[in-house]
N, C-alpha and C. Protein backbone atom coordinates (compact mmCIF):
# COMPACT_ATOMS: atom_id res chain seq x y z
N UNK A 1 16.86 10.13 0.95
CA UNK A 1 15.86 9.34 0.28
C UNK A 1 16.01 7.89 0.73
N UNK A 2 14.73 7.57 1.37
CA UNK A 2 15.01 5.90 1.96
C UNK A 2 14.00 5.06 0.93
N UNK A 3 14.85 4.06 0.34
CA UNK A 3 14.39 3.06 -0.62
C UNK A 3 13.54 1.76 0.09
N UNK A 4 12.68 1.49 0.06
CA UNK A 4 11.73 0.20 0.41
C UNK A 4 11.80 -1.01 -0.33
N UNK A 5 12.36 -2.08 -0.19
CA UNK A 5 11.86 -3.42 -0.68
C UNK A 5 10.67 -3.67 -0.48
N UNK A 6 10.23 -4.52 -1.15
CA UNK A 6 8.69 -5.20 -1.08
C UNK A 6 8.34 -5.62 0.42
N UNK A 7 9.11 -6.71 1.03
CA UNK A 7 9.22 -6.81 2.01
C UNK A 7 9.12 -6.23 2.95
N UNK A 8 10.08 -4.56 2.98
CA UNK A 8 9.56 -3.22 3.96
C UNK A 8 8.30 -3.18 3.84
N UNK A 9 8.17 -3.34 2.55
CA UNK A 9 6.19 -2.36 2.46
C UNK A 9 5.41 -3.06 3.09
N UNK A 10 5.52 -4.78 2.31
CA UNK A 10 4.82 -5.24 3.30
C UNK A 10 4.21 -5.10 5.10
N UNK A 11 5.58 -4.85 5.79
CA UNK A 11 5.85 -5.16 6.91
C UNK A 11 4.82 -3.67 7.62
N UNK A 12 5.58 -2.94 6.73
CA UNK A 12 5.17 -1.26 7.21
C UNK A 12 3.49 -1.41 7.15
N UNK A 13 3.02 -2.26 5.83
CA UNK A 13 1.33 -2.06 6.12
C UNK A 13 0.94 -3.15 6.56
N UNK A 14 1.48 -3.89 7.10
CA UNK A 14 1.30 -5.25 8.03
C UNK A 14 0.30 -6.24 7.25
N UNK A 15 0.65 -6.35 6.07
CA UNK A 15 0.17 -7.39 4.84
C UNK A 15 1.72 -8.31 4.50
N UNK A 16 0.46 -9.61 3.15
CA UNK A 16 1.65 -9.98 2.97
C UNK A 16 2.32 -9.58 1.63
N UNK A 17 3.32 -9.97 1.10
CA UNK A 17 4.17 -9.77 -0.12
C UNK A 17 3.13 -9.67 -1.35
N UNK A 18 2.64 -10.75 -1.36
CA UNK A 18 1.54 -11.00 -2.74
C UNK A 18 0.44 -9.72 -2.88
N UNK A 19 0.07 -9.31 -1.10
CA UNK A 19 -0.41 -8.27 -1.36
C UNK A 19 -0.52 -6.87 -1.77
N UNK A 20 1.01 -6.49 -1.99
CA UNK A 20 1.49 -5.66 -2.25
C UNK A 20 1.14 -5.74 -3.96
N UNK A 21 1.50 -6.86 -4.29
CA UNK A 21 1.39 -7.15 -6.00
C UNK A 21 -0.03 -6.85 -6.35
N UNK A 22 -1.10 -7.08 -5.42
CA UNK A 22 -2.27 -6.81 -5.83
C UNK A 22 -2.77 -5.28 -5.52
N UNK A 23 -1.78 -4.87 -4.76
CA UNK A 23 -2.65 -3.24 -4.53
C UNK A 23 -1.86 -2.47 -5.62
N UNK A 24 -0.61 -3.07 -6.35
CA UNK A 24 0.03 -2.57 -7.22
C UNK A 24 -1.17 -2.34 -8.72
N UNK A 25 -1.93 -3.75 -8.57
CA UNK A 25 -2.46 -3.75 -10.12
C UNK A 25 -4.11 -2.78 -9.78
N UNK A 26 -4.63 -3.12 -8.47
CA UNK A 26 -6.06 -2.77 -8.80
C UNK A 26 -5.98 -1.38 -7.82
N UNK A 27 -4.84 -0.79 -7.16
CA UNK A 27 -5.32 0.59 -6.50
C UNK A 27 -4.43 1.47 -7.24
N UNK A 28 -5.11 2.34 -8.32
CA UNK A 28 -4.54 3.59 -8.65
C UNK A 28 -3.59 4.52 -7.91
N UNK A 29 -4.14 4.31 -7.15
CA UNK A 29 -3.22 5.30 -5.75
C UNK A 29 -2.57 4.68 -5.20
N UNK A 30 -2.03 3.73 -5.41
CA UNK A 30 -0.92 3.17 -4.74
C UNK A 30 0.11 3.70 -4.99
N UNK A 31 1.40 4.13 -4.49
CA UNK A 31 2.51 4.13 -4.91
C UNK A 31 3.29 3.65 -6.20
N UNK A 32 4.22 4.37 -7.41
CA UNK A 32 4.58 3.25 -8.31
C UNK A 32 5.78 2.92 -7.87
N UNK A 33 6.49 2.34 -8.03
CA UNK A 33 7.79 1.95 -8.43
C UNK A 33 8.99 2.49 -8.59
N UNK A 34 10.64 2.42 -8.17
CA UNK A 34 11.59 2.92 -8.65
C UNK A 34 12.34 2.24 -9.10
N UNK A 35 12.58 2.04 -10.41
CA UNK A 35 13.34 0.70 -10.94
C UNK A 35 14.98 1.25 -11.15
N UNK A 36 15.87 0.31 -10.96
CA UNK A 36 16.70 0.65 -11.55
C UNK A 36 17.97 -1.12 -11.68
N UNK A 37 19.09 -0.50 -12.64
CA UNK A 37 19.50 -1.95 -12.54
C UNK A 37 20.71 -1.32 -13.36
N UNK A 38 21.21 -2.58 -14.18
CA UNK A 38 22.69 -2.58 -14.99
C UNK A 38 22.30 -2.26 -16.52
N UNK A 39 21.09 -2.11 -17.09
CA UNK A 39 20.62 -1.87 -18.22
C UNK A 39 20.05 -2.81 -18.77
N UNK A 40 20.05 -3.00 -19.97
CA UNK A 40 18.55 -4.11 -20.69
C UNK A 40 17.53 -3.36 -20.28
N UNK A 41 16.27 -4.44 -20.57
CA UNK A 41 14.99 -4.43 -20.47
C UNK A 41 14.87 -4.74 -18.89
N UNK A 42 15.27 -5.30 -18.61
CA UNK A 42 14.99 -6.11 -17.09
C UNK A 42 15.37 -5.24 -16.18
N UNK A 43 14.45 -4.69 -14.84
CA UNK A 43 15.28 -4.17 -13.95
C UNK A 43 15.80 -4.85 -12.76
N UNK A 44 16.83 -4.46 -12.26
CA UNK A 44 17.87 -5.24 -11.60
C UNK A 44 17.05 -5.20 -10.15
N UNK A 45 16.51 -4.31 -9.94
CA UNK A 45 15.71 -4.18 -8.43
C UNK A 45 14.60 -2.64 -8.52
N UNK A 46 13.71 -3.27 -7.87
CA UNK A 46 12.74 -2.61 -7.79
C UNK A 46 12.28 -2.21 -6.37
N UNK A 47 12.16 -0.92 -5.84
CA UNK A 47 12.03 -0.21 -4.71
C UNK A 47 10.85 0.56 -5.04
N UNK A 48 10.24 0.49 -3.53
CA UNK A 48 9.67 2.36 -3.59
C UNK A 48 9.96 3.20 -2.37
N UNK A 49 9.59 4.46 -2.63
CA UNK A 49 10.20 5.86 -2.01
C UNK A 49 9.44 5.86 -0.42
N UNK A 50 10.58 5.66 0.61
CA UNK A 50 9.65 5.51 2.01
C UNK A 50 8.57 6.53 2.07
N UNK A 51 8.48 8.08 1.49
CA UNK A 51 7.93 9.16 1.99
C UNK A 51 6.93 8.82 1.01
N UNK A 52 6.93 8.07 -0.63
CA UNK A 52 5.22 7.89 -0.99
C UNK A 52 5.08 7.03 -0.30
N UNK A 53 5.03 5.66 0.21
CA UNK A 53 4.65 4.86 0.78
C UNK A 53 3.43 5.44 2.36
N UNK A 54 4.53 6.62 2.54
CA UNK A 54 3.98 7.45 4.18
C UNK A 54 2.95 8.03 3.67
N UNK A 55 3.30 8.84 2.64
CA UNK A 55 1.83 9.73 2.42
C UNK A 55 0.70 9.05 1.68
N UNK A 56 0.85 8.13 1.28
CA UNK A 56 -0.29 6.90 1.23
C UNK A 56 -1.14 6.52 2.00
N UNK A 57 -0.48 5.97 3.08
CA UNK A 57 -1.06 5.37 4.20
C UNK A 57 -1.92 6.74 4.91
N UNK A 58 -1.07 8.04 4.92
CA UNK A 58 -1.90 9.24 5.01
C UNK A 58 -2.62 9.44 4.56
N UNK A 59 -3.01 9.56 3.32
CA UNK A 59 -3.94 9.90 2.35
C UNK A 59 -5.18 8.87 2.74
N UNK A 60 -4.67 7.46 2.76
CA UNK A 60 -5.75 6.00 3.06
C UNK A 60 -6.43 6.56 4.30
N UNK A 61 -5.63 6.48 5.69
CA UNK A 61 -6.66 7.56 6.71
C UNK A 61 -6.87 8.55 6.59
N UNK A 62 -7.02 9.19 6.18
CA UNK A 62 -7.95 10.34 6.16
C UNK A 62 -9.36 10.19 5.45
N UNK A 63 -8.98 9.38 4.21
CA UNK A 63 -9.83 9.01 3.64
C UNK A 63 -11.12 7.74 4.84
N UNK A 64 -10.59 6.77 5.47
CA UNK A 64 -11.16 6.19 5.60
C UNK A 64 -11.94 6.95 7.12
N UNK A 65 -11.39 7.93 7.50
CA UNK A 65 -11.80 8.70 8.75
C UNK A 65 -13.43 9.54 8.33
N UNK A 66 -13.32 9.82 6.89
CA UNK A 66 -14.59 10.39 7.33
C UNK A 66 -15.50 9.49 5.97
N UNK A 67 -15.33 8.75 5.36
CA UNK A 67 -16.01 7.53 4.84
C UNK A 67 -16.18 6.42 4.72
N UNK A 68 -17.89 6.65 5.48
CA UNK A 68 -18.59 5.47 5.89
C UNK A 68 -18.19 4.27 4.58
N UNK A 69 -18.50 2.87 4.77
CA UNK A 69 -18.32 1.61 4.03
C UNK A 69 -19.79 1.40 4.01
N UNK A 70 -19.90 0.36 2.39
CA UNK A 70 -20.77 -0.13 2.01
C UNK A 70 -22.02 -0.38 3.19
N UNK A 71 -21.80 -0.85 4.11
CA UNK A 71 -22.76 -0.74 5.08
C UNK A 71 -22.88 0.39 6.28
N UNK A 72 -22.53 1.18 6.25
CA UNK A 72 -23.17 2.33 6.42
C UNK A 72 -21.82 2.15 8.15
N UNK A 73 -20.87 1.69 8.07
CA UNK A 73 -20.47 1.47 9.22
C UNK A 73 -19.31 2.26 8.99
N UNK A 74 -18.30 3.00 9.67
CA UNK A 74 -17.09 3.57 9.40
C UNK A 74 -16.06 2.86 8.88
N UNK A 75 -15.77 3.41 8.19
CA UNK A 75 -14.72 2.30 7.20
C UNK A 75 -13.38 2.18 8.54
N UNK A 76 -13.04 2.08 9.79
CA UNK A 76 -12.54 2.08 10.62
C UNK A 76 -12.24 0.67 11.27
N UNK A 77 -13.94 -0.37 10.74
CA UNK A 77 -14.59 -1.04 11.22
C UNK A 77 -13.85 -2.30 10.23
N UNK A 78 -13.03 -2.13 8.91
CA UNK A 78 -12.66 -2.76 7.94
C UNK A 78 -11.10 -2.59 8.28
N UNK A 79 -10.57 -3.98 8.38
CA UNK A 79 -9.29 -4.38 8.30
C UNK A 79 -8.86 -3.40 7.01
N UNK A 80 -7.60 -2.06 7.35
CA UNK A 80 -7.22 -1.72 5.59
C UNK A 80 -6.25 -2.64 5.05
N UNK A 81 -5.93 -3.95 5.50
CA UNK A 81 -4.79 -4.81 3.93
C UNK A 81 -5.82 -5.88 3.64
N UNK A 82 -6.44 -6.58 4.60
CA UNK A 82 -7.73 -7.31 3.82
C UNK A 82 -8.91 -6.80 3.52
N UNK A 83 -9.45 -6.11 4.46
CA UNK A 83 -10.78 -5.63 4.25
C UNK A 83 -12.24 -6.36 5.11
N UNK A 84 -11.66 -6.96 5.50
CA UNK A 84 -12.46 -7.91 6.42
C UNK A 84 -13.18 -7.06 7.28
N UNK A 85 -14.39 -6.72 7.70
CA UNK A 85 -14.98 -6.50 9.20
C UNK A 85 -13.91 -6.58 10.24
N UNK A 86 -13.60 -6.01 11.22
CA UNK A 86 -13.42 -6.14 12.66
C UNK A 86 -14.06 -5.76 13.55
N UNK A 87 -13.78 -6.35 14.67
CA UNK A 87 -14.95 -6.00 16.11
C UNK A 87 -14.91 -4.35 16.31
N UNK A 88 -15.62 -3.92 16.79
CA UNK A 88 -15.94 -2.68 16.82
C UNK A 88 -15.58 -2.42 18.39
């Protein structure tokens, strides 16, 4: 079992840190969390699981392979960590 810092994830979906925090709150399907620490309320460090992280990004292409985007263009055509248009 290989553990991910934020930082890995980042790197692995070639975004930045903050963005990770935001695909945490507004994409359901994102990956959750593996907390763990010394006890309390607070966790001491927070990871996630390299293999959800993989089958994510799996799940994201496939998905974006056979659905078209708001403008009728292949979602292929959309940066997946910003979302921006790219050249075709």
């Amino acid at each position: 079992m290989n553990l991910l810092t934020v930082k890995q994830v980042a790197a692995k979906l070639a975004c930045s840190v903050s963005y990770i925090y935001v695909l945490q709150k507004r994409d359901p399907t994102f990956p959750t969390t593996v907390s763990f620490g010394l006890g309390g309320d607070v966790p001491r460090g927070i990871r996630w699981l390299d293999s959800d992280i993989n089958q994510w990004l799996l799940t994201k292409k496939q998905v974006n392979e056979v659905t078209p985007n708001e403008n009728g263009r292949d979602s292929q055509d959309v940066h997946p960590s910003t979302g921006e248009e790219v050249a075709a």
